[in-house]
C-alpha atoms as a PDB file:
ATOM      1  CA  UNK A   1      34.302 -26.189 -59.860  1.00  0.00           C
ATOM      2  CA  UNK A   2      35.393 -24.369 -56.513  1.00  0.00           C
ATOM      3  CA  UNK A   3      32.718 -23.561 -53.931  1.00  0.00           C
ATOM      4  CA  UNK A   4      32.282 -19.937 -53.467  1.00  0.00           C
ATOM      5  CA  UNK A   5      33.167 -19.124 -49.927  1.00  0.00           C
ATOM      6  CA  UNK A   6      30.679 -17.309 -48.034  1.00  0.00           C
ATOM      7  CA  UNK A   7      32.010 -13.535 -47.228  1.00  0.00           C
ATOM      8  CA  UNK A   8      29.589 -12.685 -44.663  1.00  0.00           C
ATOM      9  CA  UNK A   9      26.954 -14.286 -42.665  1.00  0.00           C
ATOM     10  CA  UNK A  10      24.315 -11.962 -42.491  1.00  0.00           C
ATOM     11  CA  UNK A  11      21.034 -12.152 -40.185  1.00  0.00           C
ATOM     12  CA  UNK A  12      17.701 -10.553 -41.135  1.00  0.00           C
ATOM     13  CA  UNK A  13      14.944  -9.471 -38.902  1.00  0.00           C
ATOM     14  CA  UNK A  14      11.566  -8.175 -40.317  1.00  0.00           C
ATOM     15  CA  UNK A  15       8.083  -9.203 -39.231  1.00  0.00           C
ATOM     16  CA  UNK A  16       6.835  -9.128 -42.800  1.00  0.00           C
ATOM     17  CA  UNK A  17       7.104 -12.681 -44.274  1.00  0.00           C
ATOM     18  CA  UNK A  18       6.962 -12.004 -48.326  1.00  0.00           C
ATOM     19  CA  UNK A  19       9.811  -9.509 -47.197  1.00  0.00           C
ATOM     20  CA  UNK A  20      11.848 -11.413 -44.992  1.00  0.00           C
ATOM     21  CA  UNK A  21      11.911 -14.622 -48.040  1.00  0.00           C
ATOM     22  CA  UNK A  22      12.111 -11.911 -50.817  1.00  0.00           C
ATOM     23  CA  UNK A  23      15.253 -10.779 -48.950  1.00  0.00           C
ATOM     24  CA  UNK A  24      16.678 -14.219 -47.869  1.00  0.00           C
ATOM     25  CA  UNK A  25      15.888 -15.559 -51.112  1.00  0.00           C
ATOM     26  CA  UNK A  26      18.058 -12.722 -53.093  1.00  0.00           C
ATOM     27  CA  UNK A  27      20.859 -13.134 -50.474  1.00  0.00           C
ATOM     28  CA  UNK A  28      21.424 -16.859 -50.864  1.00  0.00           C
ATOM     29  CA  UNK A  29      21.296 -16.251 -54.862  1.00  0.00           C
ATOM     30  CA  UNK A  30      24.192 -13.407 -54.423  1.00  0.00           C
ATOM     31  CA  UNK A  31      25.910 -16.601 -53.767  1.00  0.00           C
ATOM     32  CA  UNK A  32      28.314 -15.021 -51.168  1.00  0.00           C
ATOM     33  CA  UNK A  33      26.371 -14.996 -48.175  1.00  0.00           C
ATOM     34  CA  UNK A  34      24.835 -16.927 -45.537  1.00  0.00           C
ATOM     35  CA  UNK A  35      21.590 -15.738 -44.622  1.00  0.00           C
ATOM     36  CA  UNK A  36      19.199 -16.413 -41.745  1.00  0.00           C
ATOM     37  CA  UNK A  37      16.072 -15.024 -40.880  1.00  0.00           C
ATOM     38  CA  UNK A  38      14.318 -14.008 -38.020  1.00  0.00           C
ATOM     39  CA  UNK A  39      10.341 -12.684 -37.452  1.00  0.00           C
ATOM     40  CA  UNK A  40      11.057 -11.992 -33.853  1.00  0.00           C
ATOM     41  CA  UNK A  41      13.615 -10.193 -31.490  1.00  0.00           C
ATOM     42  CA  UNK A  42      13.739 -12.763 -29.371  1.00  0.00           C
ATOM     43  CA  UNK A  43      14.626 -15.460 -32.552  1.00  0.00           C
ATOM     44  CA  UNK A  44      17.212 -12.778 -33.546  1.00  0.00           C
ATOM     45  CA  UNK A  45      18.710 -12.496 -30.146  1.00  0.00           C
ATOM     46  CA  UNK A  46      18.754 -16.259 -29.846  1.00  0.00           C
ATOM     47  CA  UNK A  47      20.301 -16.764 -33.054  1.00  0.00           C
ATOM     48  CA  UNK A  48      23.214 -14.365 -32.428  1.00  0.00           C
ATOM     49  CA  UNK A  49      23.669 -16.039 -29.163  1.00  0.00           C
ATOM     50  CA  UNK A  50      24.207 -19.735 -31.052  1.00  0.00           C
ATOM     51  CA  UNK A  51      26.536 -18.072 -33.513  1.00  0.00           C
ATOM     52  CA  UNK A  52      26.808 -14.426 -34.143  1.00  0.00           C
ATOM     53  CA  UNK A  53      26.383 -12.716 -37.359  1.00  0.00           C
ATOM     54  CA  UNK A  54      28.678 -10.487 -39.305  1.00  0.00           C
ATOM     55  CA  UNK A  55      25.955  -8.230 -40.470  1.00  0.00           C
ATOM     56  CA  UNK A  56      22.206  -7.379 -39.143  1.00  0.00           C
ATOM     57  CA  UNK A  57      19.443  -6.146 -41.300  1.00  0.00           C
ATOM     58  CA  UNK A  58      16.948  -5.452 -38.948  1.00  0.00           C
ATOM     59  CA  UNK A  59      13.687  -3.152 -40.155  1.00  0.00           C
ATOM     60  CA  UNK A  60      12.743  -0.477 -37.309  1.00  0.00           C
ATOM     61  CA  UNK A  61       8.416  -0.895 -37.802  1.00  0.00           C
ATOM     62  CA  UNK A  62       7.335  -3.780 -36.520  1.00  0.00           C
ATOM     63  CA  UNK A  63       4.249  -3.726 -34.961  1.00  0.00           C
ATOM     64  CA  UNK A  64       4.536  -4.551 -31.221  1.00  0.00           C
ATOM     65  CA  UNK A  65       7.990  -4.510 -31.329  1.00  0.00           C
ATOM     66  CA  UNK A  66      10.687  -1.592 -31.472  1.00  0.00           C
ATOM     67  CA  UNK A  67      13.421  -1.228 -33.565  1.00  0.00           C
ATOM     68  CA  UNK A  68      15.000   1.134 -31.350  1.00  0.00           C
ATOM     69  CA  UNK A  69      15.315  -1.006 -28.190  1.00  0.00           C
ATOM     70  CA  UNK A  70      15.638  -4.273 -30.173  1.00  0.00           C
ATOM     71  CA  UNK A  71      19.181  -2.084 -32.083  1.00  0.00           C
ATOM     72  CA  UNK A  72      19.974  -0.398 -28.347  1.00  0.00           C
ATOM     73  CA  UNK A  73      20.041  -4.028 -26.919  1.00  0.00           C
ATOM     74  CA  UNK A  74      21.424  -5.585 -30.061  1.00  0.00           C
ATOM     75  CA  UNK A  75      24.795  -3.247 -29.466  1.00  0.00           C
ATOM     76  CA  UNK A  76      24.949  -3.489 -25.897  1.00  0.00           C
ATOM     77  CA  UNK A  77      25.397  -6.965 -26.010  1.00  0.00           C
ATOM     78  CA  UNK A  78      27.184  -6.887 -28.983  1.00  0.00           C
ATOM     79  CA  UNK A  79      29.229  -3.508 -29.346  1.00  0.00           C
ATOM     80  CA  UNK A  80      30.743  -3.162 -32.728  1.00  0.00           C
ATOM     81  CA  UNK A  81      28.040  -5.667 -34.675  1.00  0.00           C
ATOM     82  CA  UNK A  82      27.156  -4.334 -38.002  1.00  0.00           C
ATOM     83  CA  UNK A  83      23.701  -3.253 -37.816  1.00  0.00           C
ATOM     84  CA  UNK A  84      21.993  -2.097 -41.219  1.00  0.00           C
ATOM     85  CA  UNK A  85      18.564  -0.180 -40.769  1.00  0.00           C
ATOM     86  CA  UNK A  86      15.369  -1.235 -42.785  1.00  0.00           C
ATOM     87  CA  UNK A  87      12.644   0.902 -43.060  1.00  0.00           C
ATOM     88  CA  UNK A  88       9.236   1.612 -44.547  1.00  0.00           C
ATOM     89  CA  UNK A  89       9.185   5.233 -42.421  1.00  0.00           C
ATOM     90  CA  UNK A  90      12.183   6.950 -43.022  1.00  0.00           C
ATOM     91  CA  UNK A  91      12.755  10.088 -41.455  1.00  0.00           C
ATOM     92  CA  UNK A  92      15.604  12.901 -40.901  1.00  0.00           C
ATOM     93  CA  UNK A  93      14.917  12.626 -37.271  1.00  0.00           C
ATOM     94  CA  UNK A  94      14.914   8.398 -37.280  1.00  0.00           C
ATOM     95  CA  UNK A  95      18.209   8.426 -39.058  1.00  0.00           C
ATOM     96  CA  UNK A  96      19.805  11.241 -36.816  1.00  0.00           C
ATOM     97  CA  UNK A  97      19.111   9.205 -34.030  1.00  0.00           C
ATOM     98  CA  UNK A  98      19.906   5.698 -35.316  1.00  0.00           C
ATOM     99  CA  UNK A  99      23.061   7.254 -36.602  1.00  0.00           C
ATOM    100  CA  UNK A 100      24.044   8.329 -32.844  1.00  0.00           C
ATOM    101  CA  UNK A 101      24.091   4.551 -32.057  1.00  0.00           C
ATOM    102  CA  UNK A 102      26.350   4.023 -34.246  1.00  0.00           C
ATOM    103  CA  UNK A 103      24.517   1.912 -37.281  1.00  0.00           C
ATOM    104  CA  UNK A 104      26.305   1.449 -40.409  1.00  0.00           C
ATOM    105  CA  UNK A 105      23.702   2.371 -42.528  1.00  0.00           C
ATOM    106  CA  UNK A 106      19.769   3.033 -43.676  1.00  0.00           C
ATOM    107  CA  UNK A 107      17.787   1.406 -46.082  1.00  0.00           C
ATOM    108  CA  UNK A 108      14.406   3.146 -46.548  1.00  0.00           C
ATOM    109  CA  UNK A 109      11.749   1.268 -48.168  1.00  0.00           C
ATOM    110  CA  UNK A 110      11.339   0.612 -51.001  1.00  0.00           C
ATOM    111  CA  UNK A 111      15.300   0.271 -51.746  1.00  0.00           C
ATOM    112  CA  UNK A 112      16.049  -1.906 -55.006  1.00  0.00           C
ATOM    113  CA  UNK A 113      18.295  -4.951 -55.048  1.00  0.00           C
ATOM    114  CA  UNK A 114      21.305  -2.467 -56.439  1.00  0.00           C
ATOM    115  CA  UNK A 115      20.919  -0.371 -53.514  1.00  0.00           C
ATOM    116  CA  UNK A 116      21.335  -3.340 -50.960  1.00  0.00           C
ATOM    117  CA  UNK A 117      23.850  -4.981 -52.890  1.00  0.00           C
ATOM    118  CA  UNK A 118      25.973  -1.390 -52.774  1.00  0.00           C
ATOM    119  CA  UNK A 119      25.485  -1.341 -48.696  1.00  0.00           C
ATOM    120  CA  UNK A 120      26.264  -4.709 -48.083  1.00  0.00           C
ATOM    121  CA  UNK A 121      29.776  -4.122 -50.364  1.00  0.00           C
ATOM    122  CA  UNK A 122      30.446  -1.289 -48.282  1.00  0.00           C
ATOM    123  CA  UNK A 123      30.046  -2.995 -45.520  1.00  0.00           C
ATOM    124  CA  UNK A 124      32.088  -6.213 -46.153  1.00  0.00           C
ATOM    125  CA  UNK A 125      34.608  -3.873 -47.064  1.00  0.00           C
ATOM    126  CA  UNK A 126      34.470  -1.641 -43.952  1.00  0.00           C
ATOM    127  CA  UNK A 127      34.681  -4.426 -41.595  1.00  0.00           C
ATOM    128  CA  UNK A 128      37.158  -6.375 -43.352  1.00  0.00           C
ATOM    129  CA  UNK A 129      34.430  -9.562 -43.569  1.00  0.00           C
ATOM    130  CA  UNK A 130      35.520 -12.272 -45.779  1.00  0.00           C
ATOM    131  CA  UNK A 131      39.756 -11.593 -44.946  1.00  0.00           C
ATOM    132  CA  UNK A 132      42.204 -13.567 -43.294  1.00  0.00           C
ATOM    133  CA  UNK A 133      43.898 -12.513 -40.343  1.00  0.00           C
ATOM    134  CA  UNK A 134      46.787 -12.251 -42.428  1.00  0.00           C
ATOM    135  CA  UNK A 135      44.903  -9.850 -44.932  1.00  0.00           C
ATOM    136  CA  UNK A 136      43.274  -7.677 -42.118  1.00  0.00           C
ATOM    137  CA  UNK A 137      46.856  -7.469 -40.436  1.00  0.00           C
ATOM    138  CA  UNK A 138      48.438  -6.026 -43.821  1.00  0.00           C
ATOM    139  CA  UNK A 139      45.301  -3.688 -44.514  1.00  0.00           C
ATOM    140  CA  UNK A 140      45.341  -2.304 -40.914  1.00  0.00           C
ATOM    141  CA  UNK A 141      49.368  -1.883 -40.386  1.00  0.00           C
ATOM    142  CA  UNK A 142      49.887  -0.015 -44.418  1.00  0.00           C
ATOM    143  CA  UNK A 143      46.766   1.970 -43.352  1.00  0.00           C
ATOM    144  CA  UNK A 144      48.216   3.090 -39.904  1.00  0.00           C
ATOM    145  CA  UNK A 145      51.761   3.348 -41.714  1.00  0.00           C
ATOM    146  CA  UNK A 146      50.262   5.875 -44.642  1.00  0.00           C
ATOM    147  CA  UNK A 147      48.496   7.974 -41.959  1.00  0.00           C
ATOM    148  CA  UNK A 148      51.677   8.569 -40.088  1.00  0.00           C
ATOM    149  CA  UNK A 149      53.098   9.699 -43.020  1.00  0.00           C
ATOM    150  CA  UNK A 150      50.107  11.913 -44.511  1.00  0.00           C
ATOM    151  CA  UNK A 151      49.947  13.539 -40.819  1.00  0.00           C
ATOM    152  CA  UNK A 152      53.905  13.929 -41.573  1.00  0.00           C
ATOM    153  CA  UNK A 153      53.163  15.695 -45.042  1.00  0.00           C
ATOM    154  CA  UNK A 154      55.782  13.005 -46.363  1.00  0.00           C
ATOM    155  CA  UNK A 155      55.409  11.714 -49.857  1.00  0.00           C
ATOM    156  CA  UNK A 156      56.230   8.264 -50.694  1.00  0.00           C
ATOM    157  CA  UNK A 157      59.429   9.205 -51.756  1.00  0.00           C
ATOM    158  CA  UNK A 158      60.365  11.439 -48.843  1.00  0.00           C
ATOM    159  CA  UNK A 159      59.407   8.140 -46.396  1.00  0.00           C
ATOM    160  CA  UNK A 160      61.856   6.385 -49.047  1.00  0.00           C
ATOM    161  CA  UNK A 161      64.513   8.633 -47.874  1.00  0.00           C
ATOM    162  CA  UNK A 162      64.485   8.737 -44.384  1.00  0.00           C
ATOM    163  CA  UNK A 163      64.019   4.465 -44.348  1.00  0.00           C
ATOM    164  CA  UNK A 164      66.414   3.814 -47.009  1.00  0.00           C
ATOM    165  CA  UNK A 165      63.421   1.335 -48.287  1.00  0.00           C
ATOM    166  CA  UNK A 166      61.891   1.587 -52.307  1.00  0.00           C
ATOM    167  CA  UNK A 167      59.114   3.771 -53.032  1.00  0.00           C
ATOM    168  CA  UNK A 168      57.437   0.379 -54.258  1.00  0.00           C
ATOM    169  CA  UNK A 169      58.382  -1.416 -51.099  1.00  0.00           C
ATOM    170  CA  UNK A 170      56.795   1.598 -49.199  1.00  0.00           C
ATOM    171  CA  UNK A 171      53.533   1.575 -51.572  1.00  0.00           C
ATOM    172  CA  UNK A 172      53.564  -2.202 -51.187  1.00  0.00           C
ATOM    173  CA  UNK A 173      53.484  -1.722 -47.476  1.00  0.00           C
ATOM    174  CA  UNK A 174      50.511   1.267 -46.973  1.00  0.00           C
ATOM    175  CA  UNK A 175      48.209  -0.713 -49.682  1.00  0.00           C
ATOM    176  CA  UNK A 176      48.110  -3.847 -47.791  1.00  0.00           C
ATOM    177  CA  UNK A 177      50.006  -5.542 -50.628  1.00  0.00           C
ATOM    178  CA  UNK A 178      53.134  -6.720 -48.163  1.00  0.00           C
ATOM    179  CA  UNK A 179      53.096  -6.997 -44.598  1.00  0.00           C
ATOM    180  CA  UNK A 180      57.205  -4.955 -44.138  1.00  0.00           C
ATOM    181  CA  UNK A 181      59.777  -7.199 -42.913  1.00  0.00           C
ATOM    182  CA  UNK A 182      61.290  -6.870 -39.157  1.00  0.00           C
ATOM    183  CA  UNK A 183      63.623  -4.932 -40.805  1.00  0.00           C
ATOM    184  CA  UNK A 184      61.626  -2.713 -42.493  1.00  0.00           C
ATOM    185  CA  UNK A 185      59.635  -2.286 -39.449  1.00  0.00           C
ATOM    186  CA  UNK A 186      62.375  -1.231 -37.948  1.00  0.00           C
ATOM    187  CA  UNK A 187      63.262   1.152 -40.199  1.00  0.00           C
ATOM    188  CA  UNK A 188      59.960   2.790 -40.553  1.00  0.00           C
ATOM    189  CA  UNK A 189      59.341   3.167 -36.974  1.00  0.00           C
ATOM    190  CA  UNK A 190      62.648   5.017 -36.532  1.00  0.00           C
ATOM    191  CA  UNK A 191      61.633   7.326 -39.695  1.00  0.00           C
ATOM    192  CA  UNK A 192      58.211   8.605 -37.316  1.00  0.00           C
ATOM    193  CA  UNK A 193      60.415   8.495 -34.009  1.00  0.00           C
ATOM    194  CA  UNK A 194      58.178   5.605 -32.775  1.00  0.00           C
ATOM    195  CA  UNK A 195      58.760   2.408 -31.463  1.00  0.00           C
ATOM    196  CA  UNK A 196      57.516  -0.386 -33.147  1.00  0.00           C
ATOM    197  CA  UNK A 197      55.183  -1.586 -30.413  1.00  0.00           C
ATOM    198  CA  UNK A 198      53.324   1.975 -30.932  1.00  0.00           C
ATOM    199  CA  UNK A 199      52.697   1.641 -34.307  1.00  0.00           C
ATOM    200  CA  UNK A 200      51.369  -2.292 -33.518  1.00  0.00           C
ATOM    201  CA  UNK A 201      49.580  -1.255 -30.900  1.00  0.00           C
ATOM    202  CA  UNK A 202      47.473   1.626 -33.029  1.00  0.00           C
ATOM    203  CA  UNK A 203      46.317  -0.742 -35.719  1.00  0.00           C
ATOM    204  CA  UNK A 204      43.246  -2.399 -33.193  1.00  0.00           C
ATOM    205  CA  UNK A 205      44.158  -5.757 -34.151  1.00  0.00           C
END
């Protein structure tokens, strides 16, 4: 039998013990993460610092501590990191400000296991956790390709004209399937009057 490879490691910071091992404990079942947990900032910040997560869970009430700086200094060190928001005191005001630094999303308390599995998806799939270079470089390019041509009001078959390429090569291309030949490259960056070093260098990889 293969091993499962892990998609994400994912770090969880909560004060609350039965919560922190309810949540670790579900986690390492999913079978597709690797969890660690943390009862303090300071563990968290030390833990990231030995190897950095993909993902942080990290609850907002916790006594002494605040969730606010702990996230503020979490993505100043760390700008881009994941950060998922646990709470047991959700409010529109708390999430309109969390939101502004730039979380990825809010869990309020009590959430059930569907709900977290659902944000953790979402967020595997937004940051591209769990792909190869080779997968994130096909995503990002047929992404960056199909919003040149939406922008264009092209359909698939009007791109297929201009590049003298298949529609399926084309859909191949935009849905991550094929990364496009030198060629076809080429071709396509002619078809948007760019050169090919524009359209690499918009993809943020």
């Amino acid at each position: 039998m293969m091993e499962m490879v892990a998609v994400a490691d994912i770090a969880v910071l909560d004060d609350d013990f039965d919560f922190r091992n309810y949540i670790e404990d579900f986690l390492k079942d999913e079978g597709v993460y690797t969890v660690r947990a943390f009862s303090t900032a300071e563990e968290l910040f030390s833990g990231c610092e030995e190897r950095l997560p993909d993902i942080v869970l990290l609850d907002m009430k916790m006594g002494e501590t605040s969730g606010e700086k702990v996230l503020e200094q979490l993505l100043a060190r760390w700008p881009g990191m994941c950060v998922i928001i646990v709470t047991g005191y959700p409010s529109l005001e708390d999430m309109r400000a969390t939101f502004k630094l730039k979380v990825f999303d809010y869990l309020a308390k009590p959430f059930s296991l569907a709900q977290l599995r659902q944000v953790l998806k979402n967020a595997v799939a937004a940051f591209g956790l769990g792909k190869s270079p080779q997968d994130l470089l096909r995503d990002r390019l047929g992404h960056s390709i199909k919003m040149l041509r939406v922008q264009r009001d092209w359909s698939l078959k009007d791109l297929a004209v201009q590049t003298k390429l298949s529609v399926s090569q084309i859909s191949a291309i935009e849905r991550g399937t094929n990364l496009p030949s030198i060629e076809s490259l080429l071709a396509i960056s002619r078809a948007f009057d760019k050169k090919p070093s524009e359209i690499l260098a918009g993809i943020d990889f």
